[in-house]
PDB file of N, CA and C in Angstrom:
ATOM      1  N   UNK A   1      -3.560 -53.779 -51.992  1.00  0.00           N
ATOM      2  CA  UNK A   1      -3.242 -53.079 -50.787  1.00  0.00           C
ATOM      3  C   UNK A   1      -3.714 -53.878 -49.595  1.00  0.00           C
ATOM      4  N   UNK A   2      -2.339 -53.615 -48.183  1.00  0.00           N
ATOM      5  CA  UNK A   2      -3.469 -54.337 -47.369  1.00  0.00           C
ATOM      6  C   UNK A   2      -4.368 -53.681 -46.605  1.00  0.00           C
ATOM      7  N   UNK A   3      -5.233 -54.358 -46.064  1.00  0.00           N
ATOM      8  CA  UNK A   3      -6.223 -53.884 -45.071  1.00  0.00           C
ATOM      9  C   UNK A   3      -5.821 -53.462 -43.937  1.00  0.00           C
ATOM     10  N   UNK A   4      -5.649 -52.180 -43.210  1.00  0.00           N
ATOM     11  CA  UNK A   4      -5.353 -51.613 -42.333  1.00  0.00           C
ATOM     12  C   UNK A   4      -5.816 -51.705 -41.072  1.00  0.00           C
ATOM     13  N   UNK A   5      -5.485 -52.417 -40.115  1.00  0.00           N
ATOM     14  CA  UNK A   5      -5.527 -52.743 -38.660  1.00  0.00           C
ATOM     15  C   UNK A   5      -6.249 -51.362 -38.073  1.00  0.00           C
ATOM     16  N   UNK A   6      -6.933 -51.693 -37.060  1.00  0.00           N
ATOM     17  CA  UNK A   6      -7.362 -50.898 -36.462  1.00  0.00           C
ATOM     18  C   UNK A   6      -6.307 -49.930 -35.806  1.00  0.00           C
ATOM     19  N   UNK A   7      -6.356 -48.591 -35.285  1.00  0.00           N
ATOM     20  CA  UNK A   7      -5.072 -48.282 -34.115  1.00  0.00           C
ATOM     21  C   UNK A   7      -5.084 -48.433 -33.106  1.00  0.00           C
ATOM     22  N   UNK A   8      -4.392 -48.044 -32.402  1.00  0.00           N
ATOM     23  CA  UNK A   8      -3.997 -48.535 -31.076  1.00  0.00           C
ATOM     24  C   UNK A   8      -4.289 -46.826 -30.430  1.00  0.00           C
ATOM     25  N   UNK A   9      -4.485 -46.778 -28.624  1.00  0.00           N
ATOM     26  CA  UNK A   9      -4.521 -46.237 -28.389  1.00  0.00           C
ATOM     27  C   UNK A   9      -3.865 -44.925 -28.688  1.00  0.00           C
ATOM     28  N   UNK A  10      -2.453 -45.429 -28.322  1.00  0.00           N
ATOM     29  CA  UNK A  10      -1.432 -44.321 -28.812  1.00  0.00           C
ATOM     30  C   UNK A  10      -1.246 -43.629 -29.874  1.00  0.00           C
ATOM     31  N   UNK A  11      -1.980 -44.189 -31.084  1.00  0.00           N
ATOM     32  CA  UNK A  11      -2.228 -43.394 -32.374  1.00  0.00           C
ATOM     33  C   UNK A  11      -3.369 -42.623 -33.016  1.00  0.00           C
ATOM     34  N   UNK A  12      -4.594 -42.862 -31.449  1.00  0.00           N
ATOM     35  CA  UNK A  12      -5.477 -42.020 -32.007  1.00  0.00           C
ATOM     36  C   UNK A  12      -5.372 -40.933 -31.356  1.00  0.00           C
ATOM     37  N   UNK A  13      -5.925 -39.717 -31.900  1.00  0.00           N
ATOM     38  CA  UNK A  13      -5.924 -38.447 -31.531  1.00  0.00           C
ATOM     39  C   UNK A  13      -6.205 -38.107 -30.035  1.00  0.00           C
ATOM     40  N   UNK A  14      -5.389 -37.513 -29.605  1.00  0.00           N
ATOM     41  CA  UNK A  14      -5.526 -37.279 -27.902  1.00  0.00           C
ATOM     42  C   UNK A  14      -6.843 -35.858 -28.311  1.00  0.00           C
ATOM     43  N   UNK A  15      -8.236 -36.441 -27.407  1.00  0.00           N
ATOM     44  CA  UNK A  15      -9.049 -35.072 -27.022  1.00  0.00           C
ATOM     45  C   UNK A  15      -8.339 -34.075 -26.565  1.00  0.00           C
ATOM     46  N   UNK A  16      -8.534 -32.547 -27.079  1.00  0.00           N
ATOM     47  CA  UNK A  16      -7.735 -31.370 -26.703  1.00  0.00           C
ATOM     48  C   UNK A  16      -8.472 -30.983 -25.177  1.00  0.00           C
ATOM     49  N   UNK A  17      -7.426 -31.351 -24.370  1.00  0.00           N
ATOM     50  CA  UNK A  17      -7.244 -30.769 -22.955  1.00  0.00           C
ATOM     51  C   UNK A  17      -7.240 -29.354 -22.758  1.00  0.00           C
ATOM     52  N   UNK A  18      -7.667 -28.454 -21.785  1.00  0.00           N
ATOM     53  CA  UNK A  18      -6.824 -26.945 -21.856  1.00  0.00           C
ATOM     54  C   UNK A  18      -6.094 -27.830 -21.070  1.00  0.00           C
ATOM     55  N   UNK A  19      -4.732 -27.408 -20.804  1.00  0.00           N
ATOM     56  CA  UNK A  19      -3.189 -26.889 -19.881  1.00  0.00           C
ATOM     57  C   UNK A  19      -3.777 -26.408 -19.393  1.00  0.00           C
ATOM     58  N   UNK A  20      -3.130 -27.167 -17.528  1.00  0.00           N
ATOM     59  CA  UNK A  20      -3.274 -26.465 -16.566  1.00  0.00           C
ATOM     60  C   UNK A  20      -2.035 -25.556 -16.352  1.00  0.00           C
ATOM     61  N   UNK A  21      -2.286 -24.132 -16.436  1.00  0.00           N
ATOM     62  CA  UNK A  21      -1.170 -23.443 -15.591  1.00  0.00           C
ATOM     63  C   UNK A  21      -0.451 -23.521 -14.564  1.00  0.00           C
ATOM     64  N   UNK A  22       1.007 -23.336 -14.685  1.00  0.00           N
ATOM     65  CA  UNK A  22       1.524 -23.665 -13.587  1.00  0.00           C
ATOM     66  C   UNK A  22       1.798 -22.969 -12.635  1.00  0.00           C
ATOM     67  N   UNK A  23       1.421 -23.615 -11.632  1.00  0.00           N
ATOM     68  CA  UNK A  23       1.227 -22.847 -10.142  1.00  0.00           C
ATOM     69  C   UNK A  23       2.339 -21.628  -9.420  1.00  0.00           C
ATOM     70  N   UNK A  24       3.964 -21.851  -9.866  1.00  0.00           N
ATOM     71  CA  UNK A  24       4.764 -20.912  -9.754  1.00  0.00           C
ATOM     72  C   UNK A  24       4.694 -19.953 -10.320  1.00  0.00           C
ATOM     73  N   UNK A  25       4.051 -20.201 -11.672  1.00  0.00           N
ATOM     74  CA  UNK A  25       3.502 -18.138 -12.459  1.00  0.00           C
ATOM     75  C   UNK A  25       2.664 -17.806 -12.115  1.00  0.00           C
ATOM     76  N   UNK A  26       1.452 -18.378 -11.177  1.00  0.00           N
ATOM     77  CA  UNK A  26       0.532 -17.433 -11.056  1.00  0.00           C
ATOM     78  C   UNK A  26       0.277 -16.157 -10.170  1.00  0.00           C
ATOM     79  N   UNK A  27      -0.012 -15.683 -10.495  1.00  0.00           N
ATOM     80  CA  UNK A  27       0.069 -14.513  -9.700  1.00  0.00           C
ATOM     81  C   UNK A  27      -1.035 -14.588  -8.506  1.00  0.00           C
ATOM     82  N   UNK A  28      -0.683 -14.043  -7.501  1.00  0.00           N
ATOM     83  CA  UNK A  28      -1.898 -14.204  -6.457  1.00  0.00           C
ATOM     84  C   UNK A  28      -2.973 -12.789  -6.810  1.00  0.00           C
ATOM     85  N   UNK A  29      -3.843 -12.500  -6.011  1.00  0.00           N
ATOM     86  CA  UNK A  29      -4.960 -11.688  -6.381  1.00  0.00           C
ATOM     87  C   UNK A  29      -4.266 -10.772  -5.404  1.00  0.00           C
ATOM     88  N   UNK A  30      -4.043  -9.469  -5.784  1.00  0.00           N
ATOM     89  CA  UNK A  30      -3.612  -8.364  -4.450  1.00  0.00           C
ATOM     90  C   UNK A  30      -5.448  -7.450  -4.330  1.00  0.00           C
ATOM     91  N   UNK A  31      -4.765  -7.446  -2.858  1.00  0.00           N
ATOM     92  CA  UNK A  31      -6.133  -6.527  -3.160  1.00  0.00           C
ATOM     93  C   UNK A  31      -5.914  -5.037  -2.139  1.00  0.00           C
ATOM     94  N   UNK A  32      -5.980  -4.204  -2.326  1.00  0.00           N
ATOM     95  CA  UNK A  32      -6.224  -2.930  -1.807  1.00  0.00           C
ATOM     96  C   UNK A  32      -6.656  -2.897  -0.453  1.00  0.00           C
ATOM     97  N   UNK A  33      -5.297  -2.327   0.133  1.00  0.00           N
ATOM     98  CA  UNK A  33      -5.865  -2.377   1.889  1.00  0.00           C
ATOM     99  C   UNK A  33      -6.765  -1.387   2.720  1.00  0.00           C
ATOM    100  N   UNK A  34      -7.124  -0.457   0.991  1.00  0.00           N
ATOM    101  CA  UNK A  34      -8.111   0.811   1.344  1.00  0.00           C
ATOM    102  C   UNK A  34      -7.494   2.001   2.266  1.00  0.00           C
ATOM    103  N   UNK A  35      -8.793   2.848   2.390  1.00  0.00           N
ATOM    104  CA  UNK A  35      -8.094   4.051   2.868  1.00  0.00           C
ATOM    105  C   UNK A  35      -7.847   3.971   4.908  1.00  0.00           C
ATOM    106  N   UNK A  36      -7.226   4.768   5.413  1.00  0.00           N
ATOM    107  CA  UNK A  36      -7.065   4.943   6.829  1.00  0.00           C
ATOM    108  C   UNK A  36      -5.343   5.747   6.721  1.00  0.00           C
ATOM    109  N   UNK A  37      -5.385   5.065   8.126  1.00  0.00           N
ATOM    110  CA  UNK A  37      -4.182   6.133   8.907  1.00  0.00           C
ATOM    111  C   UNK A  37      -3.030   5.067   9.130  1.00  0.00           C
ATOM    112  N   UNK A  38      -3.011   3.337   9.094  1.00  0.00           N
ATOM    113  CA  UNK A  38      -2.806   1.838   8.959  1.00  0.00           C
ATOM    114  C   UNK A  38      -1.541   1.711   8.203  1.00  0.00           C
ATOM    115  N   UNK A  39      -0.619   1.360   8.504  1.00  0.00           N
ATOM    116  CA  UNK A  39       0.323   0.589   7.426  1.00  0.00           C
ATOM    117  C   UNK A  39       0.013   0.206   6.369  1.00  0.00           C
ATOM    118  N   UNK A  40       0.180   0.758   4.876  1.00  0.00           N
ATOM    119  CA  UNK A  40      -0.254  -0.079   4.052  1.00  0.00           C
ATOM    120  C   UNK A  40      -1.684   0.169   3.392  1.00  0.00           C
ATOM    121  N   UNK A  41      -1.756   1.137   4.393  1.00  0.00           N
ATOM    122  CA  UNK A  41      -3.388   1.732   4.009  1.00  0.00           C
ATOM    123  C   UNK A  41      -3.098   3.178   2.767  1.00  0.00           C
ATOM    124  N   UNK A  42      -4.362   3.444   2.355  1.00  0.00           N
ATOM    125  CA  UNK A  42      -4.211   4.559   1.188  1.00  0.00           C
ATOM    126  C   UNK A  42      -4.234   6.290   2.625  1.00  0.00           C
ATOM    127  N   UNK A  43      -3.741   7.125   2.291  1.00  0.00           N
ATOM    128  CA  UNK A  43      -3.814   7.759   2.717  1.00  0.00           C
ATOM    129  C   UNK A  43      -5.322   8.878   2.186  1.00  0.00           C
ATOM    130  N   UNK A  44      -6.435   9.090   3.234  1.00  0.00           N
ATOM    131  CA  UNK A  44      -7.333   9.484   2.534  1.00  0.00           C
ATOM    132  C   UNK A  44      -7.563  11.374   2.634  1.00  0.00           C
ATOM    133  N   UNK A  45      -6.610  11.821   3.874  1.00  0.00           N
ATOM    134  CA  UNK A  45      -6.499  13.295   3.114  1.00  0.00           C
ATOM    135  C   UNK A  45      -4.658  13.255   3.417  1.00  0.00           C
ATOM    136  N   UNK A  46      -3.996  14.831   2.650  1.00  0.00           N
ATOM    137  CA  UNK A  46      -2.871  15.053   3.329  1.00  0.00           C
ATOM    138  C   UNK A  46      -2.431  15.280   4.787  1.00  0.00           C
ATOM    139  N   UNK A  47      -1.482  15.121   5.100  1.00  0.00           N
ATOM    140  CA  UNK A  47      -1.395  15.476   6.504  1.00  0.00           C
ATOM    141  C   UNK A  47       0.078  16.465   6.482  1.00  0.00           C
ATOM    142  N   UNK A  48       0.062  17.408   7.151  1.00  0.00           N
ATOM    143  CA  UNK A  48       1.348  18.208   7.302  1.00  0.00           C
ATOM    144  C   UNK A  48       1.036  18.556   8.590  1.00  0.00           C
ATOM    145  N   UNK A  49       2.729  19.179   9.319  1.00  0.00           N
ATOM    146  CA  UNK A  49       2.798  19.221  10.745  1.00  0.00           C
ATOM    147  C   UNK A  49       3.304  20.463  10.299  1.00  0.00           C
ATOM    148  N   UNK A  50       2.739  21.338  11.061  1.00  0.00           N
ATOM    149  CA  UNK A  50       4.344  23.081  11.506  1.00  0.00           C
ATOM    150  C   UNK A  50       5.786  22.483  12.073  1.00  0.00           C
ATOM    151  N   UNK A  51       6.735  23.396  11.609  1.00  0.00           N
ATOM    152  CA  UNK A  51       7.592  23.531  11.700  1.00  0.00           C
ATOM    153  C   UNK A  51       7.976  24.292  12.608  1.00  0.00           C
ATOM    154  N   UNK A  52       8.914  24.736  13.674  1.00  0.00           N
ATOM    155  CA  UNK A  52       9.471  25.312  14.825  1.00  0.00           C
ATOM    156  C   UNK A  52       9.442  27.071  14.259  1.00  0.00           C
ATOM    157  N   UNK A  53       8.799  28.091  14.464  1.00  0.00           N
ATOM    158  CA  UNK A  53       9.166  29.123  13.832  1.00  0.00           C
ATOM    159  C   UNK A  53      10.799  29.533  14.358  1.00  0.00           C
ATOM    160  N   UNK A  54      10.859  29.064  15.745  1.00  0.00           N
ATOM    161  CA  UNK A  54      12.510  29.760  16.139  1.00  0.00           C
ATOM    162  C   UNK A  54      13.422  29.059  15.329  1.00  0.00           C
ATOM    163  N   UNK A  55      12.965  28.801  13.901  1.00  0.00           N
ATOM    164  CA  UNK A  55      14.366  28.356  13.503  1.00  0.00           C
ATOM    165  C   UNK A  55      15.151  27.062  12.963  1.00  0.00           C
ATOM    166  N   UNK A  56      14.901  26.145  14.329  1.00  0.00           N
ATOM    167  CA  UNK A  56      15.182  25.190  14.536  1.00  0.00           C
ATOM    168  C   UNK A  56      14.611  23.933  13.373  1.00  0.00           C
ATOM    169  N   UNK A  57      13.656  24.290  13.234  1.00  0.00           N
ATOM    170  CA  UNK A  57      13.094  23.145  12.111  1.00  0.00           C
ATOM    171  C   UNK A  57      12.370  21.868  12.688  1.00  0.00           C
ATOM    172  N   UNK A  58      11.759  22.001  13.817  1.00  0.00           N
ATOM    173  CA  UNK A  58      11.892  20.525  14.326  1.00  0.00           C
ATOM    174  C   UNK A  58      10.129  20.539  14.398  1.00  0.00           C
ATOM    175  N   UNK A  59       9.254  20.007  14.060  1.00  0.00           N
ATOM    176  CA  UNK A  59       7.821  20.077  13.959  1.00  0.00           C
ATOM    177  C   UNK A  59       7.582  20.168  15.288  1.00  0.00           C
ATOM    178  N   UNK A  60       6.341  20.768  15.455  1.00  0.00           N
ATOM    179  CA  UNK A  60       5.644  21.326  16.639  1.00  0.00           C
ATOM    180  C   UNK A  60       4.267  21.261  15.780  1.00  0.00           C
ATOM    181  N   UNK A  61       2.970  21.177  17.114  1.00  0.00           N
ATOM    182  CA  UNK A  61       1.348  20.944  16.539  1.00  0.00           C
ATOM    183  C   UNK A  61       1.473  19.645  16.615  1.00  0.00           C
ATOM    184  N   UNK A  62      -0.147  20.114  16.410  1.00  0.00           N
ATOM    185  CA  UNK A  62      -0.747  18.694  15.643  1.00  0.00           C
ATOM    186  C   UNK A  62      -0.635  18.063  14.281  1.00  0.00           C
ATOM    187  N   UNK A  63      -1.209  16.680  13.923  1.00  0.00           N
ATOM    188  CA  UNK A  63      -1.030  17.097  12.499  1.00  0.00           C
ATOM    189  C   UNK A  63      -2.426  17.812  12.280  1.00  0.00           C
ATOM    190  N   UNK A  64      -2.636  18.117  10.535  1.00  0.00           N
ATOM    191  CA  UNK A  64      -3.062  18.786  10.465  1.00  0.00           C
ATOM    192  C   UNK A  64      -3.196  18.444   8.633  1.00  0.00           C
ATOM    193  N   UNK A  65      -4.920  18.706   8.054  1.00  0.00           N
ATOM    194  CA  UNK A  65      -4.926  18.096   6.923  1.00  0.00           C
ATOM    195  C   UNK A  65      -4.968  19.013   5.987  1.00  0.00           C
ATOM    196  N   UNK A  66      -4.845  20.424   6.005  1.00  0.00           N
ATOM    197  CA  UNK A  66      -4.513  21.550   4.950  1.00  0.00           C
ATOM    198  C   UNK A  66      -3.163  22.223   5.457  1.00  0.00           C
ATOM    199  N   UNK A  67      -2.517  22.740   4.552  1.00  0.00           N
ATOM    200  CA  UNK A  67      -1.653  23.615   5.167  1.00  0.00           C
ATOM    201  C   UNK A  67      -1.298  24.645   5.506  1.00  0.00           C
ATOM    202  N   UNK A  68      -0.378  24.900   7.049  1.00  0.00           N
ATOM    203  CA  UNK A  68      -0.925  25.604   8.185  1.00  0.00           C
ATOM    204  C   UNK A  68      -0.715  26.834   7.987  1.00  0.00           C
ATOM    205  N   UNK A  69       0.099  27.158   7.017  1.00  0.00           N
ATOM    206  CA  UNK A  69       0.712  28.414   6.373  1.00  0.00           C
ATOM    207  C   UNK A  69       2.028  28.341   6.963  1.00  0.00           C
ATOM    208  N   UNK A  70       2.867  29.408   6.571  1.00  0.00           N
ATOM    209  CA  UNK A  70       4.656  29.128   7.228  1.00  0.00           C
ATOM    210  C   UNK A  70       5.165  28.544   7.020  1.00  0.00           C
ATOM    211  N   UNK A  71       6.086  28.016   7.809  1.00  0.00           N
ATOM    212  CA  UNK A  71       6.757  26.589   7.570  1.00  0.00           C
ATOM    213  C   UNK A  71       5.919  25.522   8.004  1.00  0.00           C
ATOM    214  N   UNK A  72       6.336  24.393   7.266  1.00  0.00           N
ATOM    215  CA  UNK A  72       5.219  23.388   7.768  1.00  0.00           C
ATOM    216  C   UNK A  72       5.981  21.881   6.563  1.00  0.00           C
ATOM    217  N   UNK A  73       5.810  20.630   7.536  1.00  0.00           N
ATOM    218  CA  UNK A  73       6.821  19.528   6.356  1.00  0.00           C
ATOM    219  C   UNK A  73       5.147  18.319   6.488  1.00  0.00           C
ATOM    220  N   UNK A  74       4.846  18.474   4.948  1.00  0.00           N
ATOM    221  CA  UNK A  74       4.052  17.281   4.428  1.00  0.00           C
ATOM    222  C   UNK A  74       4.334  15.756   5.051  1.00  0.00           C
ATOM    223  N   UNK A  75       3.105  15.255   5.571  1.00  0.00           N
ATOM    224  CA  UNK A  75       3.985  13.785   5.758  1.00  0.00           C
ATOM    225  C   UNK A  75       3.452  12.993   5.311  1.00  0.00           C
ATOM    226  N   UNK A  76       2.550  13.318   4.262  1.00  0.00           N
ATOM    227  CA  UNK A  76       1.965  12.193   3.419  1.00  0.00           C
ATOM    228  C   UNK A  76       0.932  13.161   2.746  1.00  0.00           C
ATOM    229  N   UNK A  77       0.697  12.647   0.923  1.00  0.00           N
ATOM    230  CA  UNK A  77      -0.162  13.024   0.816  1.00  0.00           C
ATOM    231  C   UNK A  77      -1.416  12.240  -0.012  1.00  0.00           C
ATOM    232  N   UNK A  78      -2.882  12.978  -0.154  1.00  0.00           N
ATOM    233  CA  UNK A  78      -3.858  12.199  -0.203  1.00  0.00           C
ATOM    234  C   UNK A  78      -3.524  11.618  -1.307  1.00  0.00           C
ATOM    235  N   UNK A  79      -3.748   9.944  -0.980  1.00  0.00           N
ATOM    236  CA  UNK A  79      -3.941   8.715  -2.290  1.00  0.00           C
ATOM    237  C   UNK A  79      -2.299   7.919  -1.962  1.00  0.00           C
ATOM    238  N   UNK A  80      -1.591   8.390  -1.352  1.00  0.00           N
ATOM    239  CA  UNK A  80      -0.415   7.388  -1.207  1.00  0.00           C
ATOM    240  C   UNK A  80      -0.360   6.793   0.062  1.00  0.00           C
ATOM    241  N   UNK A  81       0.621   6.015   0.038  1.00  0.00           N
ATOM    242  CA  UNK A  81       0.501   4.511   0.692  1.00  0.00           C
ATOM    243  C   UNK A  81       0.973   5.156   2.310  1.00  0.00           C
ATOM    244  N   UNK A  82       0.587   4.507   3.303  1.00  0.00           N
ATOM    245  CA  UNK A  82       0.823   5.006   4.030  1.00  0.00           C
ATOM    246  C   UNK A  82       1.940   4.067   5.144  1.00  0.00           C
ATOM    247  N   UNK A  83       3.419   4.256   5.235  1.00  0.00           N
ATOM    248  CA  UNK A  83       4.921   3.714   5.093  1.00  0.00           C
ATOM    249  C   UNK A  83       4.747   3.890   6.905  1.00  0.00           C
ATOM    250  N   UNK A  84       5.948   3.085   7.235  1.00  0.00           N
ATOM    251  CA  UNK A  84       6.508   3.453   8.666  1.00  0.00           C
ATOM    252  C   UNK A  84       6.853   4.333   9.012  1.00  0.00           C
ATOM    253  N   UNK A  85       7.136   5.082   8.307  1.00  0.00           N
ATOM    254  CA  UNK A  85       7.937   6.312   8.971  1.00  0.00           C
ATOM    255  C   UNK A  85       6.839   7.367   8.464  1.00  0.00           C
ATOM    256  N   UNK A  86       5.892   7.365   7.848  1.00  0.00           N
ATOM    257  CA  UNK A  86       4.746   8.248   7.968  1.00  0.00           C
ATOM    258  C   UNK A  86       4.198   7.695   9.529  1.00  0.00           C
ATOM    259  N   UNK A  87       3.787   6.321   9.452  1.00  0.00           N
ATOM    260  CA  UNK A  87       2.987   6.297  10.764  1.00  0.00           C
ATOM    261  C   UNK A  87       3.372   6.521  12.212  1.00  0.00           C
ATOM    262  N   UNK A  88       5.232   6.721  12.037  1.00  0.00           N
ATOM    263  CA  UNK A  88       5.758   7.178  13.074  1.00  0.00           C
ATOM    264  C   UNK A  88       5.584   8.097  13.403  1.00  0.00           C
ATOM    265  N   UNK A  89       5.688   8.993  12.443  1.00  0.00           N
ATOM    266  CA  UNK A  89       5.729  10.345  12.493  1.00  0.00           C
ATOM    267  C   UNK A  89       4.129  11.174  12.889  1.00  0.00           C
ATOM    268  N   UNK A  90       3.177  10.713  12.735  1.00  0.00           N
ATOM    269  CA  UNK A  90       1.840  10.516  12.835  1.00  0.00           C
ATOM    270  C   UNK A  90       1.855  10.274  14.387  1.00  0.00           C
ATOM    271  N   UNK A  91       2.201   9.102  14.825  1.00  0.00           N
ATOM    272  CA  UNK A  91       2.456   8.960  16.025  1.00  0.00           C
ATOM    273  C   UNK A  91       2.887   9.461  17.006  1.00  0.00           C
ATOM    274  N   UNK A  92       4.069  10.289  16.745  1.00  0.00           N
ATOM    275  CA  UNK A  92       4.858  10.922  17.216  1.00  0.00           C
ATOM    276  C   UNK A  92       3.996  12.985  17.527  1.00  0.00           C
ATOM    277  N   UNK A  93       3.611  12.700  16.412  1.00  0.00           N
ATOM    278  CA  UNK A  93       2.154  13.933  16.891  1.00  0.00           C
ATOM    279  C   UNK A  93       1.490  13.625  17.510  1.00  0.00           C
ATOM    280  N   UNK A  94       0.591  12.764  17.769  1.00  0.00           N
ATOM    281  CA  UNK A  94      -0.526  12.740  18.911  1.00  0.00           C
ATOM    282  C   UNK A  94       0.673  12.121  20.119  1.00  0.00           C
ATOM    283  N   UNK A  95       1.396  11.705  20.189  1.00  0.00           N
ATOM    284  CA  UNK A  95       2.561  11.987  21.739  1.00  0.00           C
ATOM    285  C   UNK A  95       2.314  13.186  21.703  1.00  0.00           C
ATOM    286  N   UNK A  96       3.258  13.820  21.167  1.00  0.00           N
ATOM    287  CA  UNK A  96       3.627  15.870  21.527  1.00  0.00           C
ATOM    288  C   UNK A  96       2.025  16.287  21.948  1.00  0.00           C
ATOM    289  N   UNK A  97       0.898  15.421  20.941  1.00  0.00           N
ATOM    290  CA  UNK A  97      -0.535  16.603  21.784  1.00  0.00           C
ATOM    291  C   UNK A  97      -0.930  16.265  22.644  1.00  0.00           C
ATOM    292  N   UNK A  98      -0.769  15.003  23.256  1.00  0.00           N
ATOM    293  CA  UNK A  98      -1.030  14.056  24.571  1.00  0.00           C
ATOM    294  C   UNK A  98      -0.036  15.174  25.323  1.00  0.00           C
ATOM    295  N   UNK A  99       0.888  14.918  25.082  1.00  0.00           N
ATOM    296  CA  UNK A  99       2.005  15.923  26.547  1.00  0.00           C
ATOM    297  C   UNK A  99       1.528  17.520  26.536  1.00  0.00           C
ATOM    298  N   UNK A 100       1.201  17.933  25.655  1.00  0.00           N
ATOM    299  CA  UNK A 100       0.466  19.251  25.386  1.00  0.00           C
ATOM    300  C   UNK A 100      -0.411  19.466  26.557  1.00  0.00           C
ATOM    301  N   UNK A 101      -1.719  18.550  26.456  1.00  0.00           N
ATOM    302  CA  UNK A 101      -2.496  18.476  26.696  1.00  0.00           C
ATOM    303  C   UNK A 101      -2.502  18.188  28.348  1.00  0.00           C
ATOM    304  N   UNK A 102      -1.618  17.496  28.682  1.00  0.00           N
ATOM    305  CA  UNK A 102      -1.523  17.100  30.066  1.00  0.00           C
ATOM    306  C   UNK A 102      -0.755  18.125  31.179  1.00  0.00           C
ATOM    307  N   UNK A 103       0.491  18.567  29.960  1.00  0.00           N
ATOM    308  CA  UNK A 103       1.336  19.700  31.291  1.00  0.00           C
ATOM    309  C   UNK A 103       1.094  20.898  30.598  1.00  0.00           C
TER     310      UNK A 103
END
């Protein structure tokens, strides 16, 4: 038999590397924008407004974090996210109690 040559780089065993993951799957870290009244924020109690008793349906008050009895439309409740059109609407109450308040 003959005597077997040493190997060559390419034939000895490559040391086991980890794989680096690739950067397009990774996921980024989300993190919780916590509680408030904020876009995007957790909502930390409910909020509901009254409803017009004449009828009409159109909210009147403040908001308000239990409900008021009567008619009355939820505009968010505690632990969900808090959207644009909640914070409009949020908004749109302290206007009406600002004008309340002034005339």
């Amino acid at each position: 038999m003959a005597a077997r040559s040493k190997s060559t780089p390419d034939e000895t065993p490559q040391q086991a590397t980890p794989e680096q993951p690739n950067a397009a799957v990774i996921r980024t870290q989300e993190y919780d924008a916590g509680e408030g009244w904020a876009v995007g924020q957790t909502a930390p109690q409910d909020a509901y407004r009254k409803l017009d008793a004449a009828g009409t349906g159109g909210p009147t008050g403040p908001v308000v974090h239990t409900h008021p009895g009567g008619y009355a439309r939820q505009i968010v409740a505690k632990g969900q996210t808090i959207t644009e059109g909640v914070r409009r609407e949020l908004d749109a109450a302290d206007e009406s109690a600002a004008e309340g308040e002034q005339g």
